[in-house]
N, C-alpha and C. Protein backbone atom coordinates (compact mmCIF):
# COMPACT_ATOMS: atom_id res chain seq x y z
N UNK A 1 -18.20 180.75 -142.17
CA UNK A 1 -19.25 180.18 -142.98
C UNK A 1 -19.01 180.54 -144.44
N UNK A 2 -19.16 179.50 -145.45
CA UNK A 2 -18.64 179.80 -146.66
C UNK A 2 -19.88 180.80 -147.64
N UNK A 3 -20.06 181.48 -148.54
CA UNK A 3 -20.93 181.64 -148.89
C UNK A 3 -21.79 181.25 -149.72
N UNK A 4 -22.90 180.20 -148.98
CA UNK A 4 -23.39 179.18 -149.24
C UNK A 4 -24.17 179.06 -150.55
N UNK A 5 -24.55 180.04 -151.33
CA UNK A 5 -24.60 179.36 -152.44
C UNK A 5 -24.67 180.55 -153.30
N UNK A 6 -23.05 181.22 -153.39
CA UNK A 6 -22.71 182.18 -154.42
C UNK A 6 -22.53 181.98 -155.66
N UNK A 7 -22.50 180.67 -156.17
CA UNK A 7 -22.46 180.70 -157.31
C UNK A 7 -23.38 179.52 -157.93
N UNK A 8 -24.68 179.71 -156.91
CA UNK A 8 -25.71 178.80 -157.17
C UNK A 8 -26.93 180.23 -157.64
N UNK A 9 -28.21 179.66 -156.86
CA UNK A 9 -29.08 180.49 -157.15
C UNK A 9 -28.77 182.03 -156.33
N UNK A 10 -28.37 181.89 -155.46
CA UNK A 10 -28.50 183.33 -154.73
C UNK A 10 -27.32 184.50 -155.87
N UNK A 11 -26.06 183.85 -156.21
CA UNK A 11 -24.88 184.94 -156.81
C UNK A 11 -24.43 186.08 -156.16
N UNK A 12 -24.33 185.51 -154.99
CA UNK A 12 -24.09 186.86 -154.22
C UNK A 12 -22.63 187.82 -154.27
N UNK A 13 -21.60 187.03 -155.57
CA UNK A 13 -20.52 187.61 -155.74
C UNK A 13 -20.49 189.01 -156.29
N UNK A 14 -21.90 189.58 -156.62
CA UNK A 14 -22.16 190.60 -156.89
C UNK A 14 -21.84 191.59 -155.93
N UNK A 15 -21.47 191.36 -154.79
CA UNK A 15 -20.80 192.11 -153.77
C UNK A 15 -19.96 192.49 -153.97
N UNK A 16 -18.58 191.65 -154.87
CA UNK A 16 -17.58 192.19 -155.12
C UNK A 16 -17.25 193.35 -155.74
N UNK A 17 -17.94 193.32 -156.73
CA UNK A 17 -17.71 194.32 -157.47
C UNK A 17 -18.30 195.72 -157.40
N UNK A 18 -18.78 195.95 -155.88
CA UNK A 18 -19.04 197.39 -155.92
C UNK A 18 -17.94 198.21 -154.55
N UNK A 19 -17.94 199.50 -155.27
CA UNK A 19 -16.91 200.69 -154.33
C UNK A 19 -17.95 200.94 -153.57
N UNK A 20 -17.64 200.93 -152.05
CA UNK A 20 -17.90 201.24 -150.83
C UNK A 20 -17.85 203.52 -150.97
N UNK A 21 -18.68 203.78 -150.40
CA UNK A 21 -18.13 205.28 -150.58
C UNK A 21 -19.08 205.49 -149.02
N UNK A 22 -18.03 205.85 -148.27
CA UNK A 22 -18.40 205.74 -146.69
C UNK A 22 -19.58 207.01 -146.32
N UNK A 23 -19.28 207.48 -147.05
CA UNK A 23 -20.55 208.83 -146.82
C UNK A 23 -21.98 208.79 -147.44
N UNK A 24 -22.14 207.93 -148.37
CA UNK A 24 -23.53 207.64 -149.28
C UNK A 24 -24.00 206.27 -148.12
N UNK A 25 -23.65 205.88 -147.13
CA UNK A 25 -24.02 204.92 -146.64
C UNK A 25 -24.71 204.87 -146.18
N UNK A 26 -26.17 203.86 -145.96
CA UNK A 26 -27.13 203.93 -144.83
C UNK A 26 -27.13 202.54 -143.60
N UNK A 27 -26.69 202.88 -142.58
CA UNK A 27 -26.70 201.74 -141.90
C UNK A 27 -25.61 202.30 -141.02
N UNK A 28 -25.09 201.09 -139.67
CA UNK A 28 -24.02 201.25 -139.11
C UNK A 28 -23.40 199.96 -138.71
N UNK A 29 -22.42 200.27 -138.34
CA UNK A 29 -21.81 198.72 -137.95
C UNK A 29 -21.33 198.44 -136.36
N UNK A 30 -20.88 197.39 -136.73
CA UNK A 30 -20.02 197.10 -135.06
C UNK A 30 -21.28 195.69 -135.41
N UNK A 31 -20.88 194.85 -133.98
CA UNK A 31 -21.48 193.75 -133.67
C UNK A 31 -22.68 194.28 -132.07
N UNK A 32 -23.60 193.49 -132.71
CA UNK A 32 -24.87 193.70 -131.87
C UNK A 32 -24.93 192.50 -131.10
N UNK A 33 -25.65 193.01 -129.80
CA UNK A 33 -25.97 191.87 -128.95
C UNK A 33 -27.83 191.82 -128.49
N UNK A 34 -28.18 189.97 -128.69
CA UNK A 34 -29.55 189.93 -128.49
C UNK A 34 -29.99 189.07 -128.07
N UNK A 35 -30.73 189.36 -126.20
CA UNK A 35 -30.83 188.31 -125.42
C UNK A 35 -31.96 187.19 -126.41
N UNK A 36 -31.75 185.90 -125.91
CA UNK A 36 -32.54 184.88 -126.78
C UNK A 36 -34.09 185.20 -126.31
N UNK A 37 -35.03 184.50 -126.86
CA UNK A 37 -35.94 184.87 -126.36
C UNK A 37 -36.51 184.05 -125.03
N UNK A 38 -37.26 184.40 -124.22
CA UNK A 38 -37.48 183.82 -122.64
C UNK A 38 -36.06 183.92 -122.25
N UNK A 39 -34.93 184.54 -122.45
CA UNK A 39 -33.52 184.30 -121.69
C UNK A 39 -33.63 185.15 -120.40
N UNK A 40 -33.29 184.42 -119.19
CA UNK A 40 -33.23 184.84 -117.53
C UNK A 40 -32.03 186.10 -117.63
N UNK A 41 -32.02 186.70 -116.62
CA UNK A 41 -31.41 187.78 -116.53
C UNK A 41 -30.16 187.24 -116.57
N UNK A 42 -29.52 186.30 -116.08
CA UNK A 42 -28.37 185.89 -115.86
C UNK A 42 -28.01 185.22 -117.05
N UNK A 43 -28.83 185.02 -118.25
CA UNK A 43 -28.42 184.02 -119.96
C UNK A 43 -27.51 184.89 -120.45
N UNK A 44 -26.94 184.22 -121.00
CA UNK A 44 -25.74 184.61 -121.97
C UNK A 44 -26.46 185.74 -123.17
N UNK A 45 -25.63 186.67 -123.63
CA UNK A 45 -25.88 187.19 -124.86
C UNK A 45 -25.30 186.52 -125.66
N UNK A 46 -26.07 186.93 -126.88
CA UNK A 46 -25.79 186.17 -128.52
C UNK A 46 -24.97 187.00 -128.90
N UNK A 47 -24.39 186.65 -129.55
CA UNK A 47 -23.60 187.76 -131.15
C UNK A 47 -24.19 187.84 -131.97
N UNK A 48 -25.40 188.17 -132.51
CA UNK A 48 -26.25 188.35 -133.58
C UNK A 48 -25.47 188.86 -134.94
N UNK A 49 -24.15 189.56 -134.67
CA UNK A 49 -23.02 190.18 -135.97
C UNK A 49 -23.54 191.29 -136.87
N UNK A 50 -25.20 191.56 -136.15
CA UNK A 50 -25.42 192.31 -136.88
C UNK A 50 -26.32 193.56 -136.79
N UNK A 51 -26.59 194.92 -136.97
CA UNK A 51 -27.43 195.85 -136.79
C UNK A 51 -29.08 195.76 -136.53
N UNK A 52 -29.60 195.67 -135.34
CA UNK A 52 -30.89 194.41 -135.75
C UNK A 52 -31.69 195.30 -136.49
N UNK A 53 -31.52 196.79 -136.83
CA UNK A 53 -32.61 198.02 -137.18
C UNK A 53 -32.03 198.53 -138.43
N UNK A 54 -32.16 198.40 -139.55
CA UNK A 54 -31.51 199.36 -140.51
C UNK A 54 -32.12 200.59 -140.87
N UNK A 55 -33.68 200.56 -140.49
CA UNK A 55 -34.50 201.62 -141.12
C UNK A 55 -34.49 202.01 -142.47
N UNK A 56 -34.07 202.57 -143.16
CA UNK A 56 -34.35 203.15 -143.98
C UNK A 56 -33.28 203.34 -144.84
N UNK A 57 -33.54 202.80 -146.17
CA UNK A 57 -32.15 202.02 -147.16
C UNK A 57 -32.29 202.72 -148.36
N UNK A 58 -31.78 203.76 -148.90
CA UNK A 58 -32.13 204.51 -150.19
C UNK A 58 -31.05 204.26 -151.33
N UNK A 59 -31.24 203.81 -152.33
CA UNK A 59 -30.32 202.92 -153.22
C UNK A 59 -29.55 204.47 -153.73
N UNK A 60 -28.22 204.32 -154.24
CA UNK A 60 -27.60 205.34 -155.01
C UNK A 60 -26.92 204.75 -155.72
N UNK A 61 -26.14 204.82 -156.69
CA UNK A 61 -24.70 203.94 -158.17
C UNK A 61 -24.09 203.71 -156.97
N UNK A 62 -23.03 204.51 -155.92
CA UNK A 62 -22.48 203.94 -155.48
C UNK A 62 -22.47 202.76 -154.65
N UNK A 63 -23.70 202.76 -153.93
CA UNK A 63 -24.03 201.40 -152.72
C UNK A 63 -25.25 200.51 -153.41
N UNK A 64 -25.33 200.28 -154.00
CA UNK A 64 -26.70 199.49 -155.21
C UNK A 64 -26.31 199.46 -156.05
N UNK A 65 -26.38 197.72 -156.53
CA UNK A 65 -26.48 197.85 -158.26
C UNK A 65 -27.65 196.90 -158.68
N UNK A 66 -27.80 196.70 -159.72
CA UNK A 66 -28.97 195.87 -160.55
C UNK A 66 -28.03 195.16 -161.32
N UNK A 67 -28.62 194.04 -161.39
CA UNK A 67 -27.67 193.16 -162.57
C UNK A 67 -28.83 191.73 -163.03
N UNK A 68 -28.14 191.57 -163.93
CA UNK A 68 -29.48 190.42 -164.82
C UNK A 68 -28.02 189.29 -164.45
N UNK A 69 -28.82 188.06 -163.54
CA UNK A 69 -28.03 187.45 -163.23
C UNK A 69 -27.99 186.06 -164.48
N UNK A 70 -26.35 185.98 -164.00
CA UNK A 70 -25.30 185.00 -164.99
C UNK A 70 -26.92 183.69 -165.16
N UNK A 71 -27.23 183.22 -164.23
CA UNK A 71 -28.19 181.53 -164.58
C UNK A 71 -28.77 181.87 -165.68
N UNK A 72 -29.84 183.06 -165.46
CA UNK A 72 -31.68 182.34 -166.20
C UNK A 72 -31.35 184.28 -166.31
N UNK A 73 -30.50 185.26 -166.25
CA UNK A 73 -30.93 186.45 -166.70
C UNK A 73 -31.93 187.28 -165.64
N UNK A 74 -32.42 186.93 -164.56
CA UNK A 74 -33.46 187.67 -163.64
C UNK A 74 -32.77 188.54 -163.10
N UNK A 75 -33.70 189.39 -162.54
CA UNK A 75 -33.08 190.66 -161.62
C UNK A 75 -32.00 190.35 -160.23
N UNK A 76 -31.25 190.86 -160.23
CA UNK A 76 -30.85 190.60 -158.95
C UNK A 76 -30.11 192.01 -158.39
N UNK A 77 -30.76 192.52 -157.22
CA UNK A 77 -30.16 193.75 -156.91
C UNK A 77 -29.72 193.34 -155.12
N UNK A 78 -28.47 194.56 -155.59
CA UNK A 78 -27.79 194.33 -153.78
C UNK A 78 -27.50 195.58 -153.27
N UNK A 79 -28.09 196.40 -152.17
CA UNK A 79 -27.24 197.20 -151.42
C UNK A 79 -26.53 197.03 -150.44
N UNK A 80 -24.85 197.77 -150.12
CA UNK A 80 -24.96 197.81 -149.38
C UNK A 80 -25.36 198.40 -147.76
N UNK A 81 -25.38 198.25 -146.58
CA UNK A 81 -25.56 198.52 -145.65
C UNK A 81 -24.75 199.35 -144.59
N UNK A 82 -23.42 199.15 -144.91
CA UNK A 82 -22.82 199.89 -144.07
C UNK A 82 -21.15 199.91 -144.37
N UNK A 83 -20.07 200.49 -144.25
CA UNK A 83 -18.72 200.46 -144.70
C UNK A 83 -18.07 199.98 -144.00
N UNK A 84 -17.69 199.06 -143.40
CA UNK A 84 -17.12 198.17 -142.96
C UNK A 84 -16.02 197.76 -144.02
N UNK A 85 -15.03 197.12 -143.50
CA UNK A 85 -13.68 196.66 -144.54
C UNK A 85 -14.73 195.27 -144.91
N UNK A 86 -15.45 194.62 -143.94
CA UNK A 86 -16.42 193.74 -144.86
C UNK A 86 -17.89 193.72 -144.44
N UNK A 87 -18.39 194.62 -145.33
CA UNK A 87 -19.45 195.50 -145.26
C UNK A 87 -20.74 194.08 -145.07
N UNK A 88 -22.13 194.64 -144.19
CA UNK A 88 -23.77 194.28 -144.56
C UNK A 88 -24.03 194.11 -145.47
N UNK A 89 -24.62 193.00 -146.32
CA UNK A 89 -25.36 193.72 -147.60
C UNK A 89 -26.60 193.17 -147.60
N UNK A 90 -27.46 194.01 -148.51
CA UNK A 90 -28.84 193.11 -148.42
C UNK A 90 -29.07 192.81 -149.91
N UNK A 91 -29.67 191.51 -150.41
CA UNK A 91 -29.88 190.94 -152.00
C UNK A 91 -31.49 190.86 -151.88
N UNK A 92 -31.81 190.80 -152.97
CA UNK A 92 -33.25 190.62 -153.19
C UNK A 92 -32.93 190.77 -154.84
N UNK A 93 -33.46 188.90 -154.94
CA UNK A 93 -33.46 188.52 -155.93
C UNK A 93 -35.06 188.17 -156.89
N UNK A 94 -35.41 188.56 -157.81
CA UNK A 94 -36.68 188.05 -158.14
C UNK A 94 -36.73 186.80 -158.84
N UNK A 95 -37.76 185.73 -158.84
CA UNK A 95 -37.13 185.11 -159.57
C UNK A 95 -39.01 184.39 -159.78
N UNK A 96 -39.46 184.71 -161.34
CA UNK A 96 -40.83 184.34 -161.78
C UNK A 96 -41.06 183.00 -161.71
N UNK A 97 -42.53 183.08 -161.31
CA UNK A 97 -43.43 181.95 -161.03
C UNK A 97 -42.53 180.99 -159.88
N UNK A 98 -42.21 181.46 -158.64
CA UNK A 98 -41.66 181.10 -158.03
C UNK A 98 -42.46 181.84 -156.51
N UNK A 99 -42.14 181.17 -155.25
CA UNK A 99 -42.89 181.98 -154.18
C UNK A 99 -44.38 181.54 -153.98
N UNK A 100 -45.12 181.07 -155.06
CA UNK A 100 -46.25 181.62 -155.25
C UNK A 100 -46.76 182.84 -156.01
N UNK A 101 -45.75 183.27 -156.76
CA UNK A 101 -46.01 184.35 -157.28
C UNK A 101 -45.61 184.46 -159.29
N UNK A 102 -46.56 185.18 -159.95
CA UNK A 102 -46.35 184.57 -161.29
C UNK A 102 -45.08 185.56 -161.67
N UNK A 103 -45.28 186.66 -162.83
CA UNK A 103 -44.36 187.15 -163.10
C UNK A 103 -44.11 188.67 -161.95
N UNK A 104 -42.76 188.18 -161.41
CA UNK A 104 -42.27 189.19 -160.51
C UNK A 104 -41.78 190.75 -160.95
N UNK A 105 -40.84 190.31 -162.01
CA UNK A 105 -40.49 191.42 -163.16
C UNK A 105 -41.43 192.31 -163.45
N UNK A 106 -42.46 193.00 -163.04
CA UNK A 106 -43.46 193.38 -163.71
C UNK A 106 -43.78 194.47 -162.66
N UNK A 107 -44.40 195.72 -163.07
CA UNK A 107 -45.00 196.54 -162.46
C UNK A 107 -45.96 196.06 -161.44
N UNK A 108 -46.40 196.38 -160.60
CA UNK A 108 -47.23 195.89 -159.08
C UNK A 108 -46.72 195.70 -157.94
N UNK A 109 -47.51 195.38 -156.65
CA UNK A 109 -47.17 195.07 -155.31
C UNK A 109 -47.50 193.78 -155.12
N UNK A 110 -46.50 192.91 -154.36
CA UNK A 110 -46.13 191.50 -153.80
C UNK A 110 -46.01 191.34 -152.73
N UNK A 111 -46.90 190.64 -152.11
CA UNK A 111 -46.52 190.43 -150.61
C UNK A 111 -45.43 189.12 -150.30
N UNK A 112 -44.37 189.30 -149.65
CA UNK A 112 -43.76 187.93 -149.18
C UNK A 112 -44.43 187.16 -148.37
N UNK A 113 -44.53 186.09 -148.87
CA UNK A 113 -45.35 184.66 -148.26
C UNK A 113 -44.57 184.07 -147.49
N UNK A 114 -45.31 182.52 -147.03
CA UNK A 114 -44.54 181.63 -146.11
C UNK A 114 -43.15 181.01 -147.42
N UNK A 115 -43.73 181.05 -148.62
CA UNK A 115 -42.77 180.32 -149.69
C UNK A 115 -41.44 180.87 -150.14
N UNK A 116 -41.45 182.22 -149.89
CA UNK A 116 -40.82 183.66 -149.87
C UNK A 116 -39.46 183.37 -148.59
N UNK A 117 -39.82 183.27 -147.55
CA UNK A 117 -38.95 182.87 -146.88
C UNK A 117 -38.16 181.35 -146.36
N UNK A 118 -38.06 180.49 -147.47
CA UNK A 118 -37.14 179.78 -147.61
C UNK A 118 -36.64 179.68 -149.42
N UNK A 119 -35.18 179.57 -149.29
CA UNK A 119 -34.57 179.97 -150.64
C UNK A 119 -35.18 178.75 -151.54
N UNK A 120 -35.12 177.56 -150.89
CA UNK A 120 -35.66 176.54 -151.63
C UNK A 120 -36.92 177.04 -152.83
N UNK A 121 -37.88 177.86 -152.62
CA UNK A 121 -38.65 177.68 -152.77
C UNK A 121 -39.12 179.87 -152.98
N UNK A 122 -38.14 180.94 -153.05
CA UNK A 122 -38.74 181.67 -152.97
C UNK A 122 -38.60 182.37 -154.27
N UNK A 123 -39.57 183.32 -154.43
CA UNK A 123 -39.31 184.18 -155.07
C UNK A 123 -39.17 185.43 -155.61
N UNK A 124 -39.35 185.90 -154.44
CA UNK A 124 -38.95 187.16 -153.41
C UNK A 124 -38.21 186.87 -152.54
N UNK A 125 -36.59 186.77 -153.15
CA UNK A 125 -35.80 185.91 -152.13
C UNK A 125 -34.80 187.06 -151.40
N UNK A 126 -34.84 187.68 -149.88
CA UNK A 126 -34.04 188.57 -149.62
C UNK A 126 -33.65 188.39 -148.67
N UNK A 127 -32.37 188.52 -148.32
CA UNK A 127 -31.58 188.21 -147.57
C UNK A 127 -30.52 189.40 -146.98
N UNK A 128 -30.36 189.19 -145.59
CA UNK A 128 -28.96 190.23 -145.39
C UNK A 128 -27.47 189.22 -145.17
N UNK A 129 -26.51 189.33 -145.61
CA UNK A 129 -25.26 189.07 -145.65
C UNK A 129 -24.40 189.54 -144.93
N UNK A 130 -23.88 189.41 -143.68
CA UNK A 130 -23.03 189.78 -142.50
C UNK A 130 -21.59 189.50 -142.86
N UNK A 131 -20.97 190.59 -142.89
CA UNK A 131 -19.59 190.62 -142.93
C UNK A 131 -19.06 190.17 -143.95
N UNK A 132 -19.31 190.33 -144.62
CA UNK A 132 -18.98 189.66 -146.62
C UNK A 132 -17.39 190.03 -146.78
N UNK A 133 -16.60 189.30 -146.54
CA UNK A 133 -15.38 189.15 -147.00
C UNK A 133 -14.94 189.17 -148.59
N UNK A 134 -15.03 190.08 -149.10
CA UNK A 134 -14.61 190.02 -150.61
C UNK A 134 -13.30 189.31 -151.15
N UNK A 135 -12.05 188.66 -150.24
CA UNK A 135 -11.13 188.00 -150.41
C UNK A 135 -11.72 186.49 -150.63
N UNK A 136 -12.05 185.83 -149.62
CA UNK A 136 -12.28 185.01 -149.37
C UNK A 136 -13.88 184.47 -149.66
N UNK A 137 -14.73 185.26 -150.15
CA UNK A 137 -15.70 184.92 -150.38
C UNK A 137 -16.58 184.03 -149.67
N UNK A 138 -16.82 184.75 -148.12
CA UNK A 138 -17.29 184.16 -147.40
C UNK A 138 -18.18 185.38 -146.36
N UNK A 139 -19.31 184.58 -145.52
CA UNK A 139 -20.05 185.66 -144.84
C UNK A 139 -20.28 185.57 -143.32
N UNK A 140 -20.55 185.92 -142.27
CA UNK A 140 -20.33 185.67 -140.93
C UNK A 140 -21.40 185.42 -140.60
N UNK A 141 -23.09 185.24 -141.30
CA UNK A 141 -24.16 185.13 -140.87
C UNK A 141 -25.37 185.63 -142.54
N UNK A 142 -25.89 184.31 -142.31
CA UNK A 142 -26.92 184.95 -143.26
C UNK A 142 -28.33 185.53 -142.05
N UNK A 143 -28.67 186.12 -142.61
CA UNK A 143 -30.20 186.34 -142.28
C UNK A 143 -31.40 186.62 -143.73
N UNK A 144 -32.60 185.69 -144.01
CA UNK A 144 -33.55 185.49 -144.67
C UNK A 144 -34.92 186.06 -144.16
N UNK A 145 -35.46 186.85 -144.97
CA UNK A 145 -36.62 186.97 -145.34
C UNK A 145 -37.71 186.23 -144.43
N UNK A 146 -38.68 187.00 -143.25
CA UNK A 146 -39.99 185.83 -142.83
C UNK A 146 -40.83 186.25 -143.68
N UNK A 147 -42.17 185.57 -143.56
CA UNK A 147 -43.67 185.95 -144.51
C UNK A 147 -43.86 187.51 -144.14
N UNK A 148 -43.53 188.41 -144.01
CA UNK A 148 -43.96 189.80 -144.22
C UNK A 148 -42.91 190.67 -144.96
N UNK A 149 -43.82 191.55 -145.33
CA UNK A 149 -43.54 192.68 -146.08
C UNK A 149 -44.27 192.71 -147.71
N UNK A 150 -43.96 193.70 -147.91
CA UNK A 150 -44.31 193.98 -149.61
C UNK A 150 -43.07 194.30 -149.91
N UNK A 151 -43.18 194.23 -151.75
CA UNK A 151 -42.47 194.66 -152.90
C UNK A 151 -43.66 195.25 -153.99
N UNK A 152 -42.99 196.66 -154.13
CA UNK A 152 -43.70 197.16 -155.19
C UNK A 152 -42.97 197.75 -155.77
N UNK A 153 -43.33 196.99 -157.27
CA UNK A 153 -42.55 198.04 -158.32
C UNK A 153 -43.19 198.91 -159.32
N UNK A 154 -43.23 199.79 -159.42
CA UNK A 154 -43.60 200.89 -160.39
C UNK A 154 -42.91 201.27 -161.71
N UNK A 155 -41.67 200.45 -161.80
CA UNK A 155 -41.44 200.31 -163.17
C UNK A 155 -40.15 199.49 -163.04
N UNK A 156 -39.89 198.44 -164.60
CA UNK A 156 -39.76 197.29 -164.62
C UNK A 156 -39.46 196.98 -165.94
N UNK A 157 -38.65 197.26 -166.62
CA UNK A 157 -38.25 197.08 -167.76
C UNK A 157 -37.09 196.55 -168.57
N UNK A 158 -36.59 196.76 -169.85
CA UNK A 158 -35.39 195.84 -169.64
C UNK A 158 -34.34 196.86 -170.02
N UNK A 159 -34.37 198.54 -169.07
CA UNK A 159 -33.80 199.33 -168.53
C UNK A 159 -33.14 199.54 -167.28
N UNK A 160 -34.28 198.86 -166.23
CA UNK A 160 -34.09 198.96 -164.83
C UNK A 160 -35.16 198.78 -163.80
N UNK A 161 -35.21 198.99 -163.17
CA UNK A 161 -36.43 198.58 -161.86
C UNK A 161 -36.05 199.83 -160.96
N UNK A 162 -37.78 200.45 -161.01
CA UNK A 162 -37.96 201.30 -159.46
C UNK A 162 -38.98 200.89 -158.85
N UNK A 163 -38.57 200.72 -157.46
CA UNK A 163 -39.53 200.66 -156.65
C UNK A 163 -39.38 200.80 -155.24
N UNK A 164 -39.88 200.06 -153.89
CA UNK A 164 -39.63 200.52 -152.76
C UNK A 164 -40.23 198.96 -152.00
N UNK A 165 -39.24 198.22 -151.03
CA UNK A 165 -39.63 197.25 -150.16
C UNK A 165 -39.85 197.93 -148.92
N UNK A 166 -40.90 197.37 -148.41
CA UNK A 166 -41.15 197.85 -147.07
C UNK A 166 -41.57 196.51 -146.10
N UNK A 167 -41.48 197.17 -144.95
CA UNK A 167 -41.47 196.16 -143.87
C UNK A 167 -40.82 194.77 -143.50
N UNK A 168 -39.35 194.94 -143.85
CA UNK A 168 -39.15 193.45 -144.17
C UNK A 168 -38.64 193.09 -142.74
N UNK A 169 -38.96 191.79 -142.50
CA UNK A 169 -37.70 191.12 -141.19
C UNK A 169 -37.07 189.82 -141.77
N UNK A 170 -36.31 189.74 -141.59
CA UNK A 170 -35.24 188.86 -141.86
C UNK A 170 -34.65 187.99 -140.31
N UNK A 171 -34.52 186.31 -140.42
CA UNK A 171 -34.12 186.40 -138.97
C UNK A 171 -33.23 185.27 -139.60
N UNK A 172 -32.54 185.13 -138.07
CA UNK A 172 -31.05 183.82 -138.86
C UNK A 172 -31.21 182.73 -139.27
N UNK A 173 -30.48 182.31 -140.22
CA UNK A 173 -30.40 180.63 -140.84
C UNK A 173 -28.82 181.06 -141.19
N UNK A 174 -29.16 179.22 -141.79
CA UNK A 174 -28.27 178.47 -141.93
C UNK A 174 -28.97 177.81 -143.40
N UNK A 175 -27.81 178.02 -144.82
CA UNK A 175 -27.90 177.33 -145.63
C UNK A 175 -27.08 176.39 -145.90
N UNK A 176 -27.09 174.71 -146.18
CA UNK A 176 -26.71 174.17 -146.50
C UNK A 176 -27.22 173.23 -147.69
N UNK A 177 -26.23 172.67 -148.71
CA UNK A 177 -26.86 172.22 -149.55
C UNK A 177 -28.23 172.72 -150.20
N UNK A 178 -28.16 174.38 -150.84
CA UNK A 178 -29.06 174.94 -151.27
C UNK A 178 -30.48 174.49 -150.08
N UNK A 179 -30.37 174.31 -148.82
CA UNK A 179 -31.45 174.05 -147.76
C UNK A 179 -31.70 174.99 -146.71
N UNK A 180 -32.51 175.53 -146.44
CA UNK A 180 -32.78 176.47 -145.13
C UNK A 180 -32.94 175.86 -144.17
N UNK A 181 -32.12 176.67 -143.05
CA UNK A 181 -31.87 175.61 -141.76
C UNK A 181 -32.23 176.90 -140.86
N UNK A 182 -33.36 176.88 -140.05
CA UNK A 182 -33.33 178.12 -138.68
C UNK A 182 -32.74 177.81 -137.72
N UNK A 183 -32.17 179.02 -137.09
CA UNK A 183 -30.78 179.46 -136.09
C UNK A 183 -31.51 179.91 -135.34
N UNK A 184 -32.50 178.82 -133.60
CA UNK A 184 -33.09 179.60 -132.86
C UNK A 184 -31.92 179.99 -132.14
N UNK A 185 -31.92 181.21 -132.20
CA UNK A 185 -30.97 182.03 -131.34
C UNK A 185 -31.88 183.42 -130.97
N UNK A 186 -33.00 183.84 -131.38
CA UNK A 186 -33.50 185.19 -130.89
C UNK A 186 -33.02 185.76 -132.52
N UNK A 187 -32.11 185.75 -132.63
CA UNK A 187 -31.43 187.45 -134.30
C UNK A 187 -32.78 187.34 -134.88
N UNK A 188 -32.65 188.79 -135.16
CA UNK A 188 -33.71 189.17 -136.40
C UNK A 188 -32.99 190.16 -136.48
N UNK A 189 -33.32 190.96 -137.70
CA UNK A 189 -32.90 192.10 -138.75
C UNK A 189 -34.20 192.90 -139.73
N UNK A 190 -34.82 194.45 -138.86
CA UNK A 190 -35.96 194.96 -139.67
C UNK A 190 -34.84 195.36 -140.68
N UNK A 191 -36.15 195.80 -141.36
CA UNK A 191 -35.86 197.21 -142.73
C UNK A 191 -37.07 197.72 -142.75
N UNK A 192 -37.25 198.60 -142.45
CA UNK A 192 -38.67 199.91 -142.46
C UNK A 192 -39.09 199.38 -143.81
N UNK A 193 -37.92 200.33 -145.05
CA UNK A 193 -37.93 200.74 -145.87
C UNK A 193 -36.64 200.83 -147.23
N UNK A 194 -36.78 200.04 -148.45
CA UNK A 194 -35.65 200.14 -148.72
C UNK A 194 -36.38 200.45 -150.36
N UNK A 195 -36.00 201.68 -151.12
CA UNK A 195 -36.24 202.42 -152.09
C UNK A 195 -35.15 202.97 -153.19
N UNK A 196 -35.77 202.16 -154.27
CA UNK A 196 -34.48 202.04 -155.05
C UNK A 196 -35.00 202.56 -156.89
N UNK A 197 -34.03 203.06 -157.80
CA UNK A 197 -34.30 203.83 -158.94
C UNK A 197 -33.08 203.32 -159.65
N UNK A 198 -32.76 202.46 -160.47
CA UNK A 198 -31.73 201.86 -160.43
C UNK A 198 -31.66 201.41 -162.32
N UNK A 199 -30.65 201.85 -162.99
CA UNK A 199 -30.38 200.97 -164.36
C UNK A 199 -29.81 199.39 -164.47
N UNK A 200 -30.25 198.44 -164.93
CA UNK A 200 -29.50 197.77 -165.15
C UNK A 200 -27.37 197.60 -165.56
N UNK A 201 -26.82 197.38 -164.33
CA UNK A 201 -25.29 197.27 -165.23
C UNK A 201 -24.70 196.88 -165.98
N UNK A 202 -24.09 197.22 -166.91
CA UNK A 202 -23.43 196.19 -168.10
C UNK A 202 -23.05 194.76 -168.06
């Protein structure tokens, strides 16, 4: 699957450019398996490709960065998830008066809506990225954002952003033509908790 829109609104080439440091990592890897839902004892397992539990995601320089993205300048931060030769990552992009929501950039708590979880249309847009090939610039599975969770930020400046997402689930799609397409297959992907203190990068 190519990565569907890296050099559209999402920019997820921001992957490239960060060092993996296998010991600051939170997450694990390998490929997960997840019966569909109502699947009989005898149904096939899925390849979901991905950790369905991350718990608890604490940003550091090495696995997180912040960056004011190339379009319109908005926040866009990525950790990653786990060290893999082509690592998890998760993006969460803000992007104002978008979602349903006015200015995102800003100190306060945001709940993700139904508008939140399709890219078309979000602005609290977060996503996990499966197997991100940094050669080839390509990913083995997106997974997006449903209507739950918060974002709160406690500071928000044109220094850096701290704050802490909680409760997020994310379950599979398919983007095409900047379009959200759902993958009933059963995948989903929590995050408890993901808490981040972060400067803007050059």
């Amino acid at each position: 699957m190519g990565l569907h829109h890296a050099l559209g609104r999402a920019g997820m080439l921001a992957v490239a450019t960060l060092t993996v440091a296998c010991n600051a990592l939170v997450g694990d890897s390998g490929d997960f398996q997840l019966a569909p839902p109502d699947a009989g004892i005898d149904a096939p397992k899925v390849d979901c490709k991905v950790n369905p539990d991350f718990g608890i995601v604490a940003s550091n320089a090495v696995t997180a960065r912040l960056s004011h993205r190339t379009s319109d300048g908005g926040p866009s931060l990525l950790f990653l998830l786990n060290a893999d030769a082509k690592p998890d990552a998760l993006s969460v992009l803000l992007y104002d008066n978008m979602g349903g929501h006015g200015v995102l950039n800003a100190k306060g708590t945001f709940s993700l809506g139904a508008t939140d979880a399709k890219l078309e249309t979000c602005g609290i847009c977060a996503e996990v990225l499966v197997d991100f090939d940094r050669t080839a610039a390509t990913v083995a599975a997106t997974y997006l954002a449903t209507a739950q969770g918060t974002l709160t930020l406690t500071k928000a400046d044109a220094t850096g952003l701290t704050g802490r997402m909680q409760s997020l689930k994310l379950r599979h799609v398919e983007i095409s033509g900047n379009v959200t397409h759902e993958v009933a297959d059963g995948c989903a992907v929590t995050i408890g908790d993901v808490e981040f203190d972060l400067p803007y990068s050059p």
